[in-house]
N, C-alpha and C. Protein backbone atom coordinates (compact mmCIF):
# COMPACT_ATOMS: atom_id res chain seq x y z
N UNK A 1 -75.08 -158.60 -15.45
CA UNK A 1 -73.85 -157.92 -15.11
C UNK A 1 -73.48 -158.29 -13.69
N UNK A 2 -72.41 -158.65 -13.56
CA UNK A 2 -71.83 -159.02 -12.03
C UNK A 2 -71.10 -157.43 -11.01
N UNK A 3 -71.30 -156.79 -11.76
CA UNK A 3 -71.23 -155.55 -10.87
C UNK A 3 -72.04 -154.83 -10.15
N UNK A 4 -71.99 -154.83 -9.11
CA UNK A 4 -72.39 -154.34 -7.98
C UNK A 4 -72.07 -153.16 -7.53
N UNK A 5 -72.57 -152.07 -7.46
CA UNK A 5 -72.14 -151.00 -6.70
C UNK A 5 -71.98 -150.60 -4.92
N UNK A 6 -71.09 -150.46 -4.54
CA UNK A 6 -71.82 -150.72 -3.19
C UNK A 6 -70.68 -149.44 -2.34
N UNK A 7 -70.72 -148.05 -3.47
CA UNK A 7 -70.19 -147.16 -3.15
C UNK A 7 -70.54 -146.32 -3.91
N UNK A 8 -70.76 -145.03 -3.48
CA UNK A 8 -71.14 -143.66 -4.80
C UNK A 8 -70.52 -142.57 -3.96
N UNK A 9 -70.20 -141.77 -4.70
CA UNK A 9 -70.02 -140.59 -4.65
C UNK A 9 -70.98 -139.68 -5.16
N UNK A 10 -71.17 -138.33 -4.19
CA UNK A 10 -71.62 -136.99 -5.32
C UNK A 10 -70.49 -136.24 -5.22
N UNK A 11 -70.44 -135.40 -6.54
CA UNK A 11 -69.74 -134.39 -6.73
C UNK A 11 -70.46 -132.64 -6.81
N UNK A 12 -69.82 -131.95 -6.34
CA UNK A 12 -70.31 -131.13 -6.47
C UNK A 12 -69.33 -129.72 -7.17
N UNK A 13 -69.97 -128.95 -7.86
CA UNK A 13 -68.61 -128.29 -8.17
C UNK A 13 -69.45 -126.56 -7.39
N UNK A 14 -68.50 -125.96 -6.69
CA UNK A 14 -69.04 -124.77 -6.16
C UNK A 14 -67.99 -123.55 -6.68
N UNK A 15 -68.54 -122.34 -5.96
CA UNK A 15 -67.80 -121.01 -6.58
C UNK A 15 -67.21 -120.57 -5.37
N UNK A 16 -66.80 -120.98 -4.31
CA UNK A 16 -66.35 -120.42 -3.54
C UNK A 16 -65.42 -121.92 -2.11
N UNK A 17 -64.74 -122.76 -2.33
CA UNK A 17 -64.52 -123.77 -1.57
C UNK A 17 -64.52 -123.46 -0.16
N UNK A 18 -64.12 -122.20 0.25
CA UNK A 18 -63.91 -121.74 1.89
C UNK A 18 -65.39 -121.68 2.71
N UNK A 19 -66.08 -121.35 1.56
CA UNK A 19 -67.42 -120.71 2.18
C UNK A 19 -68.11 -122.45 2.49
N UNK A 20 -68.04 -123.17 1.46
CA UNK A 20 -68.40 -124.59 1.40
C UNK A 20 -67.48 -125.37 2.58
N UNK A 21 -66.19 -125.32 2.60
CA UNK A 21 -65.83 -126.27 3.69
C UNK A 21 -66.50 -125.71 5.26
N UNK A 22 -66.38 -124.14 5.36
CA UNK A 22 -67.27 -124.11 6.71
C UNK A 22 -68.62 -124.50 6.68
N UNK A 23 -69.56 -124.64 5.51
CA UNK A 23 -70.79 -124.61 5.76
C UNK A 23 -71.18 -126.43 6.22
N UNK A 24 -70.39 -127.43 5.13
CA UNK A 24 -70.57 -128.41 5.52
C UNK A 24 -69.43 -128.95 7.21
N UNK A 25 -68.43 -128.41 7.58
CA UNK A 25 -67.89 -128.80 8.33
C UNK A 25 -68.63 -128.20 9.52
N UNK A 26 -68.93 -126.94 9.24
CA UNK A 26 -69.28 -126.31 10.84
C UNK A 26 -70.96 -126.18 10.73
N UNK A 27 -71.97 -125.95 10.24
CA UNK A 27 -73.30 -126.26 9.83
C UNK A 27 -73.52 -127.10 10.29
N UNK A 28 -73.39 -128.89 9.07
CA UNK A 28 -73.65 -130.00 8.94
C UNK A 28 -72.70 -130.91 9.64
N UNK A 29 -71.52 -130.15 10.36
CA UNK A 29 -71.18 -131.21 11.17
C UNK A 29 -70.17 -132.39 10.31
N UNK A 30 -69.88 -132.63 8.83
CA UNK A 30 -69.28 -133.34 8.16
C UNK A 30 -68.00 -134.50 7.97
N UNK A 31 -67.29 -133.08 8.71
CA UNK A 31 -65.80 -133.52 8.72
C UNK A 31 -65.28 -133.63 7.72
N UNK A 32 -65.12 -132.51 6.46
CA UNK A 32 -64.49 -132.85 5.01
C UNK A 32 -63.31 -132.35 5.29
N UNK A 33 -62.76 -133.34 4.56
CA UNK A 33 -61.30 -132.98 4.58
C UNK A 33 -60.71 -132.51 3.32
N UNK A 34 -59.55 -131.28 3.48
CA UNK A 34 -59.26 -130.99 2.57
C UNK A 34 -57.69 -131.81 1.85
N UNK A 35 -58.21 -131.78 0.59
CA UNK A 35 -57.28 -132.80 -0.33
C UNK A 35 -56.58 -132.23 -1.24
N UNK A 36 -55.17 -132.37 -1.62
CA UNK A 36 -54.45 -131.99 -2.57
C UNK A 36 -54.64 -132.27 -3.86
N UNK A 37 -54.14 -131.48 -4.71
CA UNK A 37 -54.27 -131.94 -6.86
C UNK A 37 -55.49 -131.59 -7.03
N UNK A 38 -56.16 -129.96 -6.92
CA UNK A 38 -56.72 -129.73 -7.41
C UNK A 38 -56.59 -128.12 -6.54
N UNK A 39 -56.76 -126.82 -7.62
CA UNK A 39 -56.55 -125.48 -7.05
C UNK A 39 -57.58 -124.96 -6.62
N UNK A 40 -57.92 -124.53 -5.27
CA UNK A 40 -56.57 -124.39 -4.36
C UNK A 40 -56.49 -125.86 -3.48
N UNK A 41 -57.64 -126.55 -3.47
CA UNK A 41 -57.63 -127.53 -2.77
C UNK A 41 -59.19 -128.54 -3.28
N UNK A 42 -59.06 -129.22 -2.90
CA UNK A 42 -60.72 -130.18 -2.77
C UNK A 42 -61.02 -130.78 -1.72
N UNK A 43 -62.51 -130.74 -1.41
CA UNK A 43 -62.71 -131.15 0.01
C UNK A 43 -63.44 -133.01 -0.48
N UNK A 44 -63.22 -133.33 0.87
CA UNK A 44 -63.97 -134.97 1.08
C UNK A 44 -64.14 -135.36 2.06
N UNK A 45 -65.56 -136.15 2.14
CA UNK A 45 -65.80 -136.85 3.27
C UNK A 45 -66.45 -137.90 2.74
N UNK A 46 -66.66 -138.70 3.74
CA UNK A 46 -67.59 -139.70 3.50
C UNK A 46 -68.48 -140.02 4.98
N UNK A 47 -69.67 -140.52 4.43
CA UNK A 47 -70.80 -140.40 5.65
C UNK A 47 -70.63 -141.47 6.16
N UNK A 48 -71.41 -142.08 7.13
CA UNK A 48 -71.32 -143.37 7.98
C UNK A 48 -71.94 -144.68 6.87
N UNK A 49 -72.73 -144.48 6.13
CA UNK A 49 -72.70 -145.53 4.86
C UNK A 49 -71.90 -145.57 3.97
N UNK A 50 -70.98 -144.68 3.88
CA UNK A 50 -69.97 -144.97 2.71
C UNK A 50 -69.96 -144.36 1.90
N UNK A 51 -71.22 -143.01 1.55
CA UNK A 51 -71.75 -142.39 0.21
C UNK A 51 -70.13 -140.96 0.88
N UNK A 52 -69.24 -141.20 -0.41
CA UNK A 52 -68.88 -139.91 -0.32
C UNK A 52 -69.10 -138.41 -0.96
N UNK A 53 -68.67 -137.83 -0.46
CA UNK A 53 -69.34 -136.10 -0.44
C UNK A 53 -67.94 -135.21 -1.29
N UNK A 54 -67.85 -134.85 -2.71
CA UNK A 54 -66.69 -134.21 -3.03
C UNK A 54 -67.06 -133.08 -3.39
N UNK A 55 -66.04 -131.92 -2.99
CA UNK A 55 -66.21 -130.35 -3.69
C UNK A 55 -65.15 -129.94 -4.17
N UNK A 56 -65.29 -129.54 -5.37
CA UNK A 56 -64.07 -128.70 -6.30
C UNK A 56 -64.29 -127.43 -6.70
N UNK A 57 -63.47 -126.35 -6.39
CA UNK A 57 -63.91 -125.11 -6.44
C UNK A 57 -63.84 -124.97 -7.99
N UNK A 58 -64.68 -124.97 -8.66
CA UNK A 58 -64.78 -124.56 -10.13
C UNK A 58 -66.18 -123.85 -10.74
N UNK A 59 -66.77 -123.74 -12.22
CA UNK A 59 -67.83 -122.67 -12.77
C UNK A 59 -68.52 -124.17 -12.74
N UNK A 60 -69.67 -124.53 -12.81
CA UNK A 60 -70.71 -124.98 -12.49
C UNK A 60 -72.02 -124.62 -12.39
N UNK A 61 -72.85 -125.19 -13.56
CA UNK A 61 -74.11 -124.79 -13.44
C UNK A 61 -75.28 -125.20 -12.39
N UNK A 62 -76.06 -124.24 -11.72
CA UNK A 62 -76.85 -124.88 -10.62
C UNK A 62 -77.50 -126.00 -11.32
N UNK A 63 -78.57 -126.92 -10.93
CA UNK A 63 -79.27 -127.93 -10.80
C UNK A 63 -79.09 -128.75 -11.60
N UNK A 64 -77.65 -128.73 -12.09
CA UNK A 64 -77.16 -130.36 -12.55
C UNK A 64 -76.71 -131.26 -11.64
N UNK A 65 -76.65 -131.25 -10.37
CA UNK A 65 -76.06 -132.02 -9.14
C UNK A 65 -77.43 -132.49 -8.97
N UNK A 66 -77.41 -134.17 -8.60
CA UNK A 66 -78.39 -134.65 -8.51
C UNK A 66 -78.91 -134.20 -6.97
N UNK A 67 -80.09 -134.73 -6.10
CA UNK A 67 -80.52 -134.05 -4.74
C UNK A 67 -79.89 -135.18 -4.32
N UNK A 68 -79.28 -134.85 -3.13
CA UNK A 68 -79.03 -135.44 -2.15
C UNK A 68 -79.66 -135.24 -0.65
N UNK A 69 -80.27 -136.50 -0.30
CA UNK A 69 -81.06 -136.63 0.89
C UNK A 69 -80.62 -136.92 2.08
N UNK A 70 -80.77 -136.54 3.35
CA UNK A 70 -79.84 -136.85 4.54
C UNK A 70 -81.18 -137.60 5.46
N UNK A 71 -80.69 -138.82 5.49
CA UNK A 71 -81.83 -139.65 6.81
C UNK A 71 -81.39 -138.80 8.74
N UNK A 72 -82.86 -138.86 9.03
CA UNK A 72 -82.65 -138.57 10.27
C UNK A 72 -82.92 -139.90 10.58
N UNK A 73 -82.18 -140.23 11.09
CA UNK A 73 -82.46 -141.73 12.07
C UNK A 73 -82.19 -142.08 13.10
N UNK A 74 -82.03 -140.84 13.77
CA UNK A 74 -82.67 -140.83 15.59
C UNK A 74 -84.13 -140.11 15.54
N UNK A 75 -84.26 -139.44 14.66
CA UNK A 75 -85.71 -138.42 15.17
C UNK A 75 -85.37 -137.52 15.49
N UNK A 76 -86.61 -136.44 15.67
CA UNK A 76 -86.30 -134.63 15.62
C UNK A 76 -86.00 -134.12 14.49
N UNK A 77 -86.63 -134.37 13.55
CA UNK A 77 -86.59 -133.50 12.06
C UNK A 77 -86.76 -132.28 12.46
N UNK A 78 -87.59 -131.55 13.13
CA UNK A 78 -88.31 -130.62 13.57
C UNK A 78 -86.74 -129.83 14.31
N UNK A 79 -86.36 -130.60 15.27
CA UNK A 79 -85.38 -129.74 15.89
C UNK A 79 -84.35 -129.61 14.67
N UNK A 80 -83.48 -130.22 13.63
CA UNK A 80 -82.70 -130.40 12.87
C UNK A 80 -82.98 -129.11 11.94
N UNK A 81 -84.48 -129.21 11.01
CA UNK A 81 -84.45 -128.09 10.41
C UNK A 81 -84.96 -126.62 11.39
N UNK A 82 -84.94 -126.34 12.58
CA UNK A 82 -84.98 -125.05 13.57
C UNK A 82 -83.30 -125.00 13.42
N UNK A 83 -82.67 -125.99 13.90
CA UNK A 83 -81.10 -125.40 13.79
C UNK A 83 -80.34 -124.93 13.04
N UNK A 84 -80.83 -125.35 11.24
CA UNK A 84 -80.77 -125.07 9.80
C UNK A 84 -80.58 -123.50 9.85
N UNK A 85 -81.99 -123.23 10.47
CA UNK A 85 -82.66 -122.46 9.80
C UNK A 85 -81.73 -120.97 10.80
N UNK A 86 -81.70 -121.44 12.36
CA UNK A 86 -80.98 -120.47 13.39
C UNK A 86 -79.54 -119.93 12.74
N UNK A 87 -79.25 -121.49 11.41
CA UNK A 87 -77.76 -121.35 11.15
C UNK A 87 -78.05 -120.42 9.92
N UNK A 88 -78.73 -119.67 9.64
CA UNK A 88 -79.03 -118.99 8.56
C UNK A 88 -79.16 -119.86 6.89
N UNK A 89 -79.41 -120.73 7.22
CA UNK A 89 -79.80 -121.55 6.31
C UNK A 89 -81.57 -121.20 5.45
N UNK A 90 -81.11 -121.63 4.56
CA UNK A 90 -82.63 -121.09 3.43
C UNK A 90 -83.25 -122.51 3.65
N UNK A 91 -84.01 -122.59 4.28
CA UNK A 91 -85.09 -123.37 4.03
C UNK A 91 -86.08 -123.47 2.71
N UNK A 92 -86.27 -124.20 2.05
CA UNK A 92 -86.99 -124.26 0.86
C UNK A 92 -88.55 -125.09 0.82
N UNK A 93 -88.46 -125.94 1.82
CA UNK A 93 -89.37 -126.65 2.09
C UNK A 93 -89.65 -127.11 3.36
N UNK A 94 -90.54 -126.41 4.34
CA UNK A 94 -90.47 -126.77 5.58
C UNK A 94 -90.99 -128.26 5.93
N UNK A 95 -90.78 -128.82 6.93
CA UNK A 95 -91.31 -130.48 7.62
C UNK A 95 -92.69 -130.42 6.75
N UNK A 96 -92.51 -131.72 6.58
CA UNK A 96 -94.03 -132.11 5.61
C UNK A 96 -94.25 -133.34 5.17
N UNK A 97 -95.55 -133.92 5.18
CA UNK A 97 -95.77 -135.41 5.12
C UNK A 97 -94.81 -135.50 3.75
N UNK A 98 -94.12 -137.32 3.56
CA UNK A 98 -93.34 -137.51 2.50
C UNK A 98 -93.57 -138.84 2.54
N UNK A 99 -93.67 -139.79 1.80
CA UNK A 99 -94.08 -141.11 1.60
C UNK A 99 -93.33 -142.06 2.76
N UNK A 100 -94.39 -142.62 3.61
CA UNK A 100 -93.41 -143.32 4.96
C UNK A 100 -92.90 -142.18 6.30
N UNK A 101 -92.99 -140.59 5.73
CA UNK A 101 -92.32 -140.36 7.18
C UNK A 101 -92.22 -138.75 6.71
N UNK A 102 -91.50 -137.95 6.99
CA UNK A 102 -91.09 -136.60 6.61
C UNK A 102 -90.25 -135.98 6.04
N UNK A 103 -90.38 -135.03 5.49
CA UNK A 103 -89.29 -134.41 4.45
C UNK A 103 -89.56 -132.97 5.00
N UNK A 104 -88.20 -132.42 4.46
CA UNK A 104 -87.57 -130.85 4.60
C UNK A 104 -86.27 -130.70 3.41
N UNK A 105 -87.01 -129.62 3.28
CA UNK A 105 -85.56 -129.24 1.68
C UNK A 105 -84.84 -128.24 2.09
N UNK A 106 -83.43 -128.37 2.38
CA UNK A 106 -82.81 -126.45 2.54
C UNK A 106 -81.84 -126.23 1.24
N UNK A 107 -80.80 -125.08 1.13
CA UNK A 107 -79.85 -124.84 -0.05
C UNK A 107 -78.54 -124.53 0.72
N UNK A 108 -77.76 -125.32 -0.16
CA UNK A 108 -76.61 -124.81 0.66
C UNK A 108 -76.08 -123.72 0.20
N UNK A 109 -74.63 -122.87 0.44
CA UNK A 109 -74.60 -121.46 0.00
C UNK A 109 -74.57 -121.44 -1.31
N UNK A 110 -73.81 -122.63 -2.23
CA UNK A 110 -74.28 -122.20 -3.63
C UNK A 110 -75.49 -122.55 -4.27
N UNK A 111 -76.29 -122.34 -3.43
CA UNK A 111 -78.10 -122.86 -3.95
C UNK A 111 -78.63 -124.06 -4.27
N UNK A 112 -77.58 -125.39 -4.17
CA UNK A 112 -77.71 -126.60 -4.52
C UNK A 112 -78.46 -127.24 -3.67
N UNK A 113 -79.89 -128.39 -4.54
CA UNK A 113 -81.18 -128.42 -2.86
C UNK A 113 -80.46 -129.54 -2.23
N UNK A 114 -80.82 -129.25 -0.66
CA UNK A 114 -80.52 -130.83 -0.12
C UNK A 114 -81.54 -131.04 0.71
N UNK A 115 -81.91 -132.30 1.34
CA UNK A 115 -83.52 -132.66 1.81
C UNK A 115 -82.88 -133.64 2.72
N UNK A 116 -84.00 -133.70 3.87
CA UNK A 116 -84.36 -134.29 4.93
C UNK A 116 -84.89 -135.11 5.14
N UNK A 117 -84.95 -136.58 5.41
CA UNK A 117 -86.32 -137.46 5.61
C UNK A 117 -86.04 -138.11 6.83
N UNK A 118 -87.36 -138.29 7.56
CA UNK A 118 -86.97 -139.20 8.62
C UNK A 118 -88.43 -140.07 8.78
N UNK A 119 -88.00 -141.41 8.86
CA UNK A 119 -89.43 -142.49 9.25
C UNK A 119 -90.73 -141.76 10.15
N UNK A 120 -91.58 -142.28 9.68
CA UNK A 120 -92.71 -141.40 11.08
C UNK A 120 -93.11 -142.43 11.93
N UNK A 121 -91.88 -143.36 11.96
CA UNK A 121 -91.81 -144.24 13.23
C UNK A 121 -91.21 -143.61 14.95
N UNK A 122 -90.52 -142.51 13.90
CA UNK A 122 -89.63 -141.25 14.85
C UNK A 122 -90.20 -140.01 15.48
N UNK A 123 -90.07 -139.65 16.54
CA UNK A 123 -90.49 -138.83 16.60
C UNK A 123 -90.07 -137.59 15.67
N UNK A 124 -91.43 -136.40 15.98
CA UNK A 124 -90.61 -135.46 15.08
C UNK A 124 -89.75 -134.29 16.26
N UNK A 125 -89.67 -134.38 17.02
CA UNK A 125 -89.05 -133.83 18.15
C UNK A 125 -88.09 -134.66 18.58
N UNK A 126 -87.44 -134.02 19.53
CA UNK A 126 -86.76 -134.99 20.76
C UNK A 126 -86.77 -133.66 21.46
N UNK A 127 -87.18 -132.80 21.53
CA UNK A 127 -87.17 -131.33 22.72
C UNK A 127 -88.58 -131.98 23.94
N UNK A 128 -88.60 -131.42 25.00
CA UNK A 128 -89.24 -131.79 25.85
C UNK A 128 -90.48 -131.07 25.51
């Protein structure tokens, strides 16, 4: 097959879009933007690789959204999930060896997991 993918999207469908655009915009820092043709709205972003991020406020069953993983690739896993967690975030899985480097799992408000990894070429800090 000569097709190549060299773009994905996740979708996510949530129960509440307001609660979701602050959590990923003001939380995670995102920048989703909200998009027309769909009620009341749909959010989007896309990350610095290209993977974009969609939410549609609709009924949706939890743990059919595949996991989505966020690379730390400056280092400070450690500080990243303390700020999670200050942000009232559910931690599900605190810092912990993960093949090559570290992992951390949290939920976002509609309980969907998302995880952490960063090389253990990195530190796990950057605090003094």
């Amino acid at each position: 097959m000569s097709f190549k993918p060299k773009h994905a999207s996740i979708v996510f469908y949530v129960s509440d879009i307001l609660r979701t655009e602050k959590f990923y915009n003001d939380t995670l820092s995102l920048g989703l933007e909200r998009m027309e043709g769909a009620e009341p709205f749909w959010l989007q972003g896309r990350l610095e690789n290209g993977l974009d991020l969609i939410f549609f406020q609709m009924e949706g069953k939890r743990g059919n959204t595949p996991a989505l993983v966020f690379d730390v690739i400056e280092g400070g896993i450690d500080d990243v999930v303390a700020e999670l967690a200050d942000a009232g975030v559910t931690i599900v899985t605190p810092v912990s060896e993960a093949p090559g480097g570290w992992s951390a799992d949290f939920l976002d408000p509609d309980g969907f997991g998302l995880g952490l990894w960063q090389s253990d070429d990195l530190p796990r800090s950057l605090k003094s």
